[in-house]
Protein backbone atom coordinates (compact mmCIF):
# COMPACT_ATOMS: atom_id res chain seq x y z
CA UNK A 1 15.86 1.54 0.97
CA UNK A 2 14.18 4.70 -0.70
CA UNK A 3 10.66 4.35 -0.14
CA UNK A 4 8.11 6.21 -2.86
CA UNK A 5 5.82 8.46 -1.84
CA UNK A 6 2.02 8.70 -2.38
CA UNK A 7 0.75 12.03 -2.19
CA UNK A 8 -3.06 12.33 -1.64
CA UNK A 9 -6.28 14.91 -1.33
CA UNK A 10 -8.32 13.94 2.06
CA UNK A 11 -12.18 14.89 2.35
CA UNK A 12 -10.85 18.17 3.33
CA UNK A 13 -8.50 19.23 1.26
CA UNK A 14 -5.54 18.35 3.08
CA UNK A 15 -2.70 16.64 1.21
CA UNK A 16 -0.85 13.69 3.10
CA UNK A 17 1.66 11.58 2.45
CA UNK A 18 2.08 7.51 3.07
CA UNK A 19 5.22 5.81 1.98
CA UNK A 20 4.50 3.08 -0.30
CA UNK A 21 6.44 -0.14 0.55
CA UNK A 22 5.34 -2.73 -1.69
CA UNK A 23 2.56 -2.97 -4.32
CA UNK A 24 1.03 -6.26 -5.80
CA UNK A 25 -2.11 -7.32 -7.88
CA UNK A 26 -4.04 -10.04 -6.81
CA UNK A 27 -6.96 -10.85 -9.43
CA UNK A 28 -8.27 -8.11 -10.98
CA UNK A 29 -7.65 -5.94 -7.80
CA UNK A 30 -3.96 -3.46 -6.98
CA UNK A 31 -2.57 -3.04 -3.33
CA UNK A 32 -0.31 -0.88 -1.67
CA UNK A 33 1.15 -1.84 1.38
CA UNK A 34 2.09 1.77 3.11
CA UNK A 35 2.72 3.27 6.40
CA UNK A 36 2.35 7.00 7.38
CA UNK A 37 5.80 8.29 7.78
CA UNK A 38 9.43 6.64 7.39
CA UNK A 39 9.99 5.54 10.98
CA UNK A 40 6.28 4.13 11.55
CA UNK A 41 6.50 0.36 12.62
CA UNK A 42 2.87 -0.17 11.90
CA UNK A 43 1.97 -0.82 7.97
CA UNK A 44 -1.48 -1.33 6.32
CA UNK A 45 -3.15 -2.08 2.99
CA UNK A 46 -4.82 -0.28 0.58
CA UNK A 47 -7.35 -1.34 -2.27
CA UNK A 48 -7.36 0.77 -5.64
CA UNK A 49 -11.54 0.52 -5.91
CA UNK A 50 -11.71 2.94 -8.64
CA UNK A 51 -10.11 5.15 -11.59
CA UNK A 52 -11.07 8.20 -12.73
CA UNK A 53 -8.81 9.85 -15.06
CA UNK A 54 -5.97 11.15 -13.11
CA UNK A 55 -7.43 9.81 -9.57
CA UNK A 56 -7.50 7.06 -8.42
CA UNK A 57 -9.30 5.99 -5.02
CA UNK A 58 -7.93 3.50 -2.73
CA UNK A 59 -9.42 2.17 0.41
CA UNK A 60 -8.37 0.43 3.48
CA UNK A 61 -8.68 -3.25 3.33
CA UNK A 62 -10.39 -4.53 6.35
CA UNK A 63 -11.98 -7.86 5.30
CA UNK A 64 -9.75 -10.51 7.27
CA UNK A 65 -9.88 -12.83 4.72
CA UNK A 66 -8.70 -10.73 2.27
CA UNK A 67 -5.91 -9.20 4.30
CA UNK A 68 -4.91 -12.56 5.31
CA UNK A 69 -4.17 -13.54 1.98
CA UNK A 70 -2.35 -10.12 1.29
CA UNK A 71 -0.34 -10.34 4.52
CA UNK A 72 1.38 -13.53 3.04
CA UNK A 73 1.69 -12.09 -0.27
CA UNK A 74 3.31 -8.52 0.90
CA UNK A 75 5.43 -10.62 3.55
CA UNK A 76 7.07 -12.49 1.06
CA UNK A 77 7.92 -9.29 -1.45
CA UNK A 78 9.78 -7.80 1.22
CA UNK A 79 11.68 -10.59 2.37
CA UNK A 80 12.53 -11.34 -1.41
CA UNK A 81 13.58 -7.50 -1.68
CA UNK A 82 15.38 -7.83 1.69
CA UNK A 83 17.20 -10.47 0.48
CA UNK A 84 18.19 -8.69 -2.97
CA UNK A 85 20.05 -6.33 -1.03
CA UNK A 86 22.01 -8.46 0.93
């Protein structure tokens, strides 16, 4: 599976990368589900909280109800993608 790329400015200046592995919309609100590099086993979630032109900003979602709810939703895109390439 080839995994897109997000390529972002930190505080500092630095560029990183996360690798994006599923993205939904739930309400009004878009989520990423990414991890830091290919081989990381460990995943979270990010929140797009605001536009501005060209940038947006995304934070970490840390409210356990809301994660909850995403956990299910993210779960069940990758098994359906999973499955599509069976």
């Amino acid at each position: 599976m080839t995994e897109e790329k997000l390529v972002f400015t930190d505080d500092e200046g630095q560029e990183e990368s996360l690798y994006i592995l599923a993205r939904t919309k739930l309400g009004e609100n878009d989520y990423l589900l990414v991890k830091e590099s290919e081989e990381a086993e460990e995943a979270f979630i990010l929140k797009l909280t605001e536009e501005n032109g060209d940038d947006l900003i995304f934070d970490v979602v840390d409210d356990d109800d809301e994660l909850e709810a995403l956990a299910g939703i993210f779960e069940q895109l990758l098994d359906d993608e999973s499955e599509g390439e069976a």
